[in-house]
Protein backbone atom coordinates (compact mmCIF):
# COMPACT_ATOMS: atom_id res chain seq x y z
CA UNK A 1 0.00 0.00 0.00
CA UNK A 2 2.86 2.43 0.99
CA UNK A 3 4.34 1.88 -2.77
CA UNK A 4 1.12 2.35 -4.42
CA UNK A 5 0.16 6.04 -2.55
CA UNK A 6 4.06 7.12 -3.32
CA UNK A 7 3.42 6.28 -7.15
CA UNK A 8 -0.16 8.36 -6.95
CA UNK A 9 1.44 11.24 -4.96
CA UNK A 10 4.41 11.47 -7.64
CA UNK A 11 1.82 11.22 -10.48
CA UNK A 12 0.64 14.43 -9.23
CA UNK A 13 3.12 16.22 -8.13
CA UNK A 14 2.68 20.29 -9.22
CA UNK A 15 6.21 20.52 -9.08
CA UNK A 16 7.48 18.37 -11.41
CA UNK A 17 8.48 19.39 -14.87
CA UNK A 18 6.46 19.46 -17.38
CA UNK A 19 7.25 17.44 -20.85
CA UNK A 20 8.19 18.50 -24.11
CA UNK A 21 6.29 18.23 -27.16
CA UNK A 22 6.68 15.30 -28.76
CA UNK A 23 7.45 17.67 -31.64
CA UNK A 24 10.08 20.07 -30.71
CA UNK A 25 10.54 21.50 -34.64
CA UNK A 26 6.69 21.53 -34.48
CA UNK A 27 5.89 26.14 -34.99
CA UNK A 28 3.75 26.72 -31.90
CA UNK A 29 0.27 28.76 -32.06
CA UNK A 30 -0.23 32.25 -31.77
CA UNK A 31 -1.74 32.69 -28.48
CA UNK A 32 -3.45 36.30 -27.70
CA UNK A 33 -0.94 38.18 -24.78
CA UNK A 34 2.07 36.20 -26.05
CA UNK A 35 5.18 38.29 -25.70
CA UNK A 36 7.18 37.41 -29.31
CA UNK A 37 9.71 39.20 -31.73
CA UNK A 38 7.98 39.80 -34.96
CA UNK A 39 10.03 37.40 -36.42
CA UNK A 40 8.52 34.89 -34.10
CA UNK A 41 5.07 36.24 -34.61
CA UNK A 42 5.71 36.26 -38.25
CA UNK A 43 6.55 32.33 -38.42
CA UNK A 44 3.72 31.28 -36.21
CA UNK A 45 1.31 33.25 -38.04
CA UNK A 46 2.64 31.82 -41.22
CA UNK A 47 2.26 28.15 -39.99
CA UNK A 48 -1.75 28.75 -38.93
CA UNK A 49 -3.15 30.05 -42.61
CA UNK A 50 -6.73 29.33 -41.13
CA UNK A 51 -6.68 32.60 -38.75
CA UNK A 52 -7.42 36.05 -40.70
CA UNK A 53 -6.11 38.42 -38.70
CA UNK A 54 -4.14 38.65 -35.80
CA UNK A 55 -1.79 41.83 -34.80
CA UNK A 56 1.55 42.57 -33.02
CA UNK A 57 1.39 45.69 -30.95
CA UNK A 58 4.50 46.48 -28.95
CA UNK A 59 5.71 42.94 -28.73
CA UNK A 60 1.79 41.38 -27.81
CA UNK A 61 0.02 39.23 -29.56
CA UNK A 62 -3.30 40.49 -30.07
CA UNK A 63 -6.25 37.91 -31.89
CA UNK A 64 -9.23 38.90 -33.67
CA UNK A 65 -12.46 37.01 -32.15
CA UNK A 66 -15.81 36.65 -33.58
CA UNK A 67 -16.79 39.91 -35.82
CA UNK A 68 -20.10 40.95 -35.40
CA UNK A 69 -22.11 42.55 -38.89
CA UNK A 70 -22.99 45.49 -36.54
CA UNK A 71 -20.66 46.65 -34.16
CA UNK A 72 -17.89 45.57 -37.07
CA UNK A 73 -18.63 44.32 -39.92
CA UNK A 74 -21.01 46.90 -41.58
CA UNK A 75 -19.41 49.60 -39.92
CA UNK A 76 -15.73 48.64 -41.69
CA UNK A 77 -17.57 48.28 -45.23
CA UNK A 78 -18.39 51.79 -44.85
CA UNK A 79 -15.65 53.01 -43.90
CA UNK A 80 -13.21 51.38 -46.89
CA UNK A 81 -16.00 52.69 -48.93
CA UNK A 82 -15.65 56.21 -48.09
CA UNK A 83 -11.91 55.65 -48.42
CA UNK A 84 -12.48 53.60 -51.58
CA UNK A 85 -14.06 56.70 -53.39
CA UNK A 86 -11.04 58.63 -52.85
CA UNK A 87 -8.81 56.37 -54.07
CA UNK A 88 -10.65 55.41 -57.23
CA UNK A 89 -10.01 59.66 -58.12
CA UNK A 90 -6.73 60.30 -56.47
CA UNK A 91 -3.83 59.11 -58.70
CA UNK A 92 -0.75 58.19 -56.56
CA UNK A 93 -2.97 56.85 -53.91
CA UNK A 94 -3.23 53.31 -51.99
CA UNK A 95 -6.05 52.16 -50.55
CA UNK A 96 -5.23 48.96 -48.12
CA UNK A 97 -7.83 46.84 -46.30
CA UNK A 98 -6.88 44.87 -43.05
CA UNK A 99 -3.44 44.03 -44.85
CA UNK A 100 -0.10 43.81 -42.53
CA UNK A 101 1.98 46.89 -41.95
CA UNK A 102 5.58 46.11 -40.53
CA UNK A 103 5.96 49.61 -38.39
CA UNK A 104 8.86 48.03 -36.75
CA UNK A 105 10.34 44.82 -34.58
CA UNK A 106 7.27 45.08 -32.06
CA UNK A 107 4.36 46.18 -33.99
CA UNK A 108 3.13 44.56 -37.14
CA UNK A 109 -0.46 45.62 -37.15
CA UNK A 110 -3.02 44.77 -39.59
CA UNK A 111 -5.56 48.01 -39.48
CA UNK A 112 -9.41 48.05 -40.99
CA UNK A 113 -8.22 50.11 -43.46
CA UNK A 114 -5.40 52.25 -44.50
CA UNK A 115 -4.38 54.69 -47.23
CA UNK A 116 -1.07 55.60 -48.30
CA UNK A 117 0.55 57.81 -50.74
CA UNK A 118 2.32 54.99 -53.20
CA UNK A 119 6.14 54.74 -52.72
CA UNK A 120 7.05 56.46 -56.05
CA UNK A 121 5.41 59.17 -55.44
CA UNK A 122 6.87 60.05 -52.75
CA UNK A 123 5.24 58.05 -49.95
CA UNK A 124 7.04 57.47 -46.73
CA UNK A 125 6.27 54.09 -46.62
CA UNK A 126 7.81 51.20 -48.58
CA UNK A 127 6.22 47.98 -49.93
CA UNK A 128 9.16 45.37 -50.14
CA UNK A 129 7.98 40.93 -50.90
CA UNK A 130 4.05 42.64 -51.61
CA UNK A 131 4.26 43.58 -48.17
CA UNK A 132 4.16 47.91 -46.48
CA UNK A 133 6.97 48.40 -44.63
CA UNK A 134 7.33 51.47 -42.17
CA UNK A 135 4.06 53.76 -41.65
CA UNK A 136 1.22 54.70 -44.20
CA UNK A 137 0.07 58.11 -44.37
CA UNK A 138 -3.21 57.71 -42.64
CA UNK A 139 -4.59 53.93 -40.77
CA UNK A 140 -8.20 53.72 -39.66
CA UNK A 141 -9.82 51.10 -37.11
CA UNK A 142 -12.81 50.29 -35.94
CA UNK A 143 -13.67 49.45 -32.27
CA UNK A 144 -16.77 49.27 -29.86
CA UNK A 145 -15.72 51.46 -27.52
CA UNK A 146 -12.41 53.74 -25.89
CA UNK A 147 -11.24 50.71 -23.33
CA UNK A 148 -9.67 48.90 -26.89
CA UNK A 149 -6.33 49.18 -28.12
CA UNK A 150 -6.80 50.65 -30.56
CA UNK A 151 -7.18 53.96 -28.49
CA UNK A 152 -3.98 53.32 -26.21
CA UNK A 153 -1.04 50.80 -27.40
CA UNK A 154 -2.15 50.66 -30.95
CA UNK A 155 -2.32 54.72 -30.56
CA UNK A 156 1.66 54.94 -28.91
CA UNK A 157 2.63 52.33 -31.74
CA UNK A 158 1.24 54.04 -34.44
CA UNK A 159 2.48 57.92 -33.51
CA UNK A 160 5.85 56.86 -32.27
CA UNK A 161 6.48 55.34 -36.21
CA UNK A 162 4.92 58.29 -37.92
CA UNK A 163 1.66 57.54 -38.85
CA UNK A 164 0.48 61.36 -39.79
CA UNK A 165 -3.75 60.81 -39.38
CA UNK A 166 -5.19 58.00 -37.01
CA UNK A 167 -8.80 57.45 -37.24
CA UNK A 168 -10.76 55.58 -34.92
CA UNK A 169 -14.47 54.74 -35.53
CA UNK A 170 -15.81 54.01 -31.68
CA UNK A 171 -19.27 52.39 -32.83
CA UNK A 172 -20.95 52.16 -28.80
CA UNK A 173 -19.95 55.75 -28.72
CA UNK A 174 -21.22 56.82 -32.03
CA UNK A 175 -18.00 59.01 -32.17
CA UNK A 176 -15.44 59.41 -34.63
CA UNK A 177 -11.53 60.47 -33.32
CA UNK A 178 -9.68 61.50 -36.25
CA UNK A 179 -5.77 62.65 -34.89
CA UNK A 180 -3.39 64.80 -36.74
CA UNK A 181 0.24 64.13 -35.75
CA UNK A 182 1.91 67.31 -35.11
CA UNK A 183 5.42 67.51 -33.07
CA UNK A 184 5.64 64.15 -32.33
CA UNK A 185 1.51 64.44 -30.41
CA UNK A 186 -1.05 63.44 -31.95
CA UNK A 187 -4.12 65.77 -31.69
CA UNK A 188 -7.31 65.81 -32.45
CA UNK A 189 -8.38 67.39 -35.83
CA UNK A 190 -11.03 69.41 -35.64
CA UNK A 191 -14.24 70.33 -37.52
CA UNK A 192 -14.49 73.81 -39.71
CA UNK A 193 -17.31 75.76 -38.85
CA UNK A 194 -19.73 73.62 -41.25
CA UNK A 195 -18.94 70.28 -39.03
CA UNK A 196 -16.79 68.68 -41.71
CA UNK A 197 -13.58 67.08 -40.87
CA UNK A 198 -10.51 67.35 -43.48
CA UNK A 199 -7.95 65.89 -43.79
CA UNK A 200 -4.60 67.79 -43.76
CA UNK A 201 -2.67 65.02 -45.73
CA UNK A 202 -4.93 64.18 -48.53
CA UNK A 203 -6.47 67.58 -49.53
CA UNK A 204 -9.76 66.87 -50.81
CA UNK A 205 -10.43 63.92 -48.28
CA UNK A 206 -13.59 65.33 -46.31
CA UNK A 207 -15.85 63.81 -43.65
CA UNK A 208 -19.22 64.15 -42.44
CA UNK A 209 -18.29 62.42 -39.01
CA UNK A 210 -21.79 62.26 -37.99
CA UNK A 211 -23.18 61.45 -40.59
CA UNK A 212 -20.81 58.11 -41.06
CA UNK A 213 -21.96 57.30 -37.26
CA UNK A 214 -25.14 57.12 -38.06
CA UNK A 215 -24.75 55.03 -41.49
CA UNK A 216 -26.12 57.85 -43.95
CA UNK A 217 -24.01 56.99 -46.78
CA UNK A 218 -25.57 59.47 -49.40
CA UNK A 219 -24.75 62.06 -47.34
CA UNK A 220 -20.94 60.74 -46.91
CA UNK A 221 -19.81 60.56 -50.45
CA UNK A 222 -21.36 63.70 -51.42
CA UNK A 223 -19.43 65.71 -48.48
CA UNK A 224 -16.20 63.43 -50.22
CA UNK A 225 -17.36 64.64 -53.36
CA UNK A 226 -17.76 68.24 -53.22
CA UNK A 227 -14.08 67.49 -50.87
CA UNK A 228 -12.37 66.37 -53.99
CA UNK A 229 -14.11 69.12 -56.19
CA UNK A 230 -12.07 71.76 -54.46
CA UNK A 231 -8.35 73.12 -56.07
CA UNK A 232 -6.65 71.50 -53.60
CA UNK A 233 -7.43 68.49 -54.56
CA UNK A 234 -6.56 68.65 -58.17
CA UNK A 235 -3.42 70.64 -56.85
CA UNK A 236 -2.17 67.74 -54.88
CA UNK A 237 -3.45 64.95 -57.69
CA UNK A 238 -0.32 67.19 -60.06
CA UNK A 239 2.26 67.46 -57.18
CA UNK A 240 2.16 63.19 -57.10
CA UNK A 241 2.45 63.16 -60.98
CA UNK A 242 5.42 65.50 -60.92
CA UNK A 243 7.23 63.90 -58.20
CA UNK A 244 6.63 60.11 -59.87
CA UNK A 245 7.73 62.03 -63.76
CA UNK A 246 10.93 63.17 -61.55
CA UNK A 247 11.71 59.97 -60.88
């Protein structure tokens, strides 16, 4: 009997350490709060082709869950649509959705949507295997609420690499943050006096903000529209063309 409770009490034991995969070549899973390189992150994420999106914000692993059609999903189609019709008239201009961004050896974020001015034409970031490398001009998320990351690592990540407009759609607050980085701060860009919001790094790139909150659509692209009627826009279309003719 003594032999018998010694065997059960070892078979137990809390202390004792653990095994080893059988496997030990075997690329382990991304986990969500996993501190990794982004080489590391960049190998497991390779090695698990069924998961869509998962991010790297200052050295954490962060996993997408279950996307719901309207805190997310409907929401995010608007948004790249918005951003879509900008693109289609703005020559010079990249329009990415949820693709990976290497900002630098902790973050490799994947954002709803970004938009960049293309590499030769003078865009700050590069796009080396297929793949954007440093920051795009402008990245755009979309979150339930101010508690995600979105508004606080993702944020730091995002300004410390030079991304020069951050926009975060906060759905349960029907608010729209749109930051301007200025001095190394990013700040909040505010309305003119007829409530639209424009952008200070693509002229012509206008916003109803409330009217996106609320879904009216119509009333989006036509505030874009008019936005890319004005000089500047036309003026900034010509300054891409010269710089890519310079080339």
């Amino acid at each position: 009997m003594a032999t018998d409770t010694a065997t059960t009490s070892a078979a137990f034991d809390a202390t004792a350490r653990p095994r080893p995969p059988a496997d030990r070549d075997a690329v382990r899973p991304l986990v969500t709060g996993d501190r990794l390189t982004r080489a590391e992150f960049e190998r497991r994420y390779a090695a698990m082709p069924h998961v869509k999106k998962a991010e790297l914000i200052e050295g954490v692993v962060y996993m997408s869950t279950a996307v719901s059609f309207e805190d997310h999903g409907a929401p995010h189609a608007e948004l790249v649509a918005w951003l879509g019709m900008y693109e289609a008239y703005t020559a010079g201009v990249g329009l990415g959705d949820n693709c990976t961004v290497r900002l630098d050896l902790d973050n490799e974020p994947q954002p709803d949507a970004l938009l960049l001015i293309l590499p030769d034409q003078g865009g700050q970031a590069k796009i080396i295997d297929g793949f954007i490398e440093g920051a795009p001009e402008l990245a755009a998320e979309v979150t339930a609420s101010t508690a995600s990351y979105d508004l606080h690592d993702k944020l730091t990540a995002y300004r410390r690499n030079g991304v020069l407009e951050y926009i975060v759609w906060r759905v349960w607050d029907e608010a729209i943050d749109w930051f301007l980085l200025q001095e190394g701060c990013y700040d909040r860009l505010e309305p003119a006096e007829d409530g639209i919001l424009r952008s200070r790094v693509f002229p012509g790139l206008w916003l109803d903000a409330q009217a996106l909150s609320r879904g009216d659509m119509p009333r989006v692209l036509d505030v874009l529209h008019n936005g890319m009627k004005d000089a500047t826009h036309a003026e900034f279309v010509q300054h891409l063309r010269e710089h890519r003719e310079r080339q």
